[in-house]
Protein backbone atom coordinates (compact mmCIF):
# COMPACT_ATOMS: atom_id res chain seq x y z
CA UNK A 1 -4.80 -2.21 -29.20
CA UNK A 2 -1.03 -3.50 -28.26
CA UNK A 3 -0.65 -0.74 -25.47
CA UNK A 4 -4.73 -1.81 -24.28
CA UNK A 5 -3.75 -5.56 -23.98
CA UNK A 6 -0.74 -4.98 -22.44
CA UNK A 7 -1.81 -2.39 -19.91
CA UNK A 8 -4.66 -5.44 -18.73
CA UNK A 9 -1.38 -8.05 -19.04
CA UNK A 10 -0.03 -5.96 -16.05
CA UNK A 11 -3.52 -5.17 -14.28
CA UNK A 12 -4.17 -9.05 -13.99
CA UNK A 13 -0.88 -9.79 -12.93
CA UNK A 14 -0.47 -7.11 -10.39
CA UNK A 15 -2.29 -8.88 -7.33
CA UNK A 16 -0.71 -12.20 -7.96
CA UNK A 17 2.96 -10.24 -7.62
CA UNK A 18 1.32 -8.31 -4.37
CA UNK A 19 0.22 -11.64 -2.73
CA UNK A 20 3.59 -13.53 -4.03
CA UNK A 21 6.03 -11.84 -1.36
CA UNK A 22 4.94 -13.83 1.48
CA UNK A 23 5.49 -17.16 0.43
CA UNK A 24 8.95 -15.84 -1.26
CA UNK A 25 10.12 -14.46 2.42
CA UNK A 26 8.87 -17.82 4.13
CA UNK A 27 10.77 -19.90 1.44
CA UNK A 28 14.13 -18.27 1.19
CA UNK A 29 14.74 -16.11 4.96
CA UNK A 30 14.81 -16.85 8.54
CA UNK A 31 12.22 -15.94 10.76
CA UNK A 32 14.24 -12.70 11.49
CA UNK A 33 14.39 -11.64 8.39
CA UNK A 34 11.26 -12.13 6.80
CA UNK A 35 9.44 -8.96 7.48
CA UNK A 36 12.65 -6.90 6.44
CA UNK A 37 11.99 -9.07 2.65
CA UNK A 38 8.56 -8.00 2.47
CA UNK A 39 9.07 -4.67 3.41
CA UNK A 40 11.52 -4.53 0.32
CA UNK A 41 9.58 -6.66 -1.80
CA UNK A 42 6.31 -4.67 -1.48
CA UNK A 43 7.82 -1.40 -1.29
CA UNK A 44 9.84 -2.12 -4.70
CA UNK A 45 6.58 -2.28 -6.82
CA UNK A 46 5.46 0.73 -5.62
CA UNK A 47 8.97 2.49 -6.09
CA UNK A 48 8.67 1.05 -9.32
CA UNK A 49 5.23 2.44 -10.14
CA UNK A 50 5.84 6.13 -8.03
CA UNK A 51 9.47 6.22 -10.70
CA UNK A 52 7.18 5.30 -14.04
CA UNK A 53 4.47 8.25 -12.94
CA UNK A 54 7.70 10.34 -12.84
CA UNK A 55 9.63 9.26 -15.86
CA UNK A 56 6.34 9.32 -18.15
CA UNK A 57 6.00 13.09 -18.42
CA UNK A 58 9.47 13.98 -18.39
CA UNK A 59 10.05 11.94 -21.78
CA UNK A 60 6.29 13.12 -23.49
CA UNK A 61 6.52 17.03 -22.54
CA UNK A 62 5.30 17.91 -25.82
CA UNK A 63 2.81 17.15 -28.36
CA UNK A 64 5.37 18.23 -31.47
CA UNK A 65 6.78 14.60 -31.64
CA UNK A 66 4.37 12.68 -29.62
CA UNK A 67 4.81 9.40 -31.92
CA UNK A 68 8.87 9.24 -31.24
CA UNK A 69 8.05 10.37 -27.89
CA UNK A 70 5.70 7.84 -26.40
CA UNK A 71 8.10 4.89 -28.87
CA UNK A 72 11.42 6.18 -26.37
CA UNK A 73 8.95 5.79 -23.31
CA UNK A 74 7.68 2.29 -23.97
CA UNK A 75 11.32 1.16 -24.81
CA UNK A 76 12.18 2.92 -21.46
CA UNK A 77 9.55 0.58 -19.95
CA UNK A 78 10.48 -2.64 -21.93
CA UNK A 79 13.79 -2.55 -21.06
CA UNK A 80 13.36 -2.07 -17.42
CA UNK A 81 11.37 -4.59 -17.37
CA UNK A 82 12.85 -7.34 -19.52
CA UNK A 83 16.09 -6.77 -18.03
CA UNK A 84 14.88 -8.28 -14.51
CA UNK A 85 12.63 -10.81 -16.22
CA UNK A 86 15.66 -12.36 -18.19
CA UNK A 87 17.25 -12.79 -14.31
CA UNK A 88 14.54 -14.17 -13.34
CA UNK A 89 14.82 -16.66 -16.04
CA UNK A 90 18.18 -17.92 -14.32
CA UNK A 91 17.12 -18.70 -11.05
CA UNK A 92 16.64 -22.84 -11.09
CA UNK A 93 15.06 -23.64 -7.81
CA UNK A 94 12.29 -22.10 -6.54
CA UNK A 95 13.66 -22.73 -2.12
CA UNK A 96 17.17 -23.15 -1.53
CA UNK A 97 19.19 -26.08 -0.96
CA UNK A 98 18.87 -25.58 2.71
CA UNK A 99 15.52 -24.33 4.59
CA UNK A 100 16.54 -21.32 6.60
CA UNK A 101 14.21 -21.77 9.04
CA UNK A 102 12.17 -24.51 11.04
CA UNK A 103 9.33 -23.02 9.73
CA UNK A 104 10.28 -23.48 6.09
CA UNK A 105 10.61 -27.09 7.14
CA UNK A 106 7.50 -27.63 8.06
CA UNK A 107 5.65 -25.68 5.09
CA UNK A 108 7.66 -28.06 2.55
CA UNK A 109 6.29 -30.87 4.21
């Protein structure tokens, strides 16, 4: 039931992190830069999701100790995932001190 509610956690929350990237590029690069952010900001969760498909089988390959198995590969996945979550935690403001763009100015306003 855990592993259930958690897999919907992430289902739910996966469009709002798709959709988020924008607004994070406006806020914190210039105009120049802001396709180069969502590039990497869009491409990351699917790096991240192509590198779990990946790792999965390669730490479950056999059914002879499936329970200590699949245990390994959810710390695998709780500690990559806690581990930028706990940065995330540190970061105070949510634009910088200065806009970097006119643009930025005017979508504070």
């Amino acid at each position: 039931n855990i592993l259930m509610c958690g897999q919907c956690l992430c289902a739910i929350a996966q469009p709002f992190l798709m959709f988020v990237t924008t607004k994070f590029a406006n806020s914190w690069f210039s105009e120049d830069q802001r396709a180069l952010a969502n590039t990497i900001a869009l491409g990351s969760n699917t790096l991240g999701i192509l590198i779990g498909a990946f790792i999965s089988p390669i730490i479950v390959n056999s059914e002879v100790k499936f329970v200590s198995e699949m245990c390994l590969l959810h710390l695998v996945c709780s500690i990559s995932s806690i581990v930028p979550a706990l940065m995330g935690c540190f970061i105070l403001r949510s634009t910088p001190k200065q806009p970097p763009s006119y643009g930025a100015i005017l979508s504070n306003n």
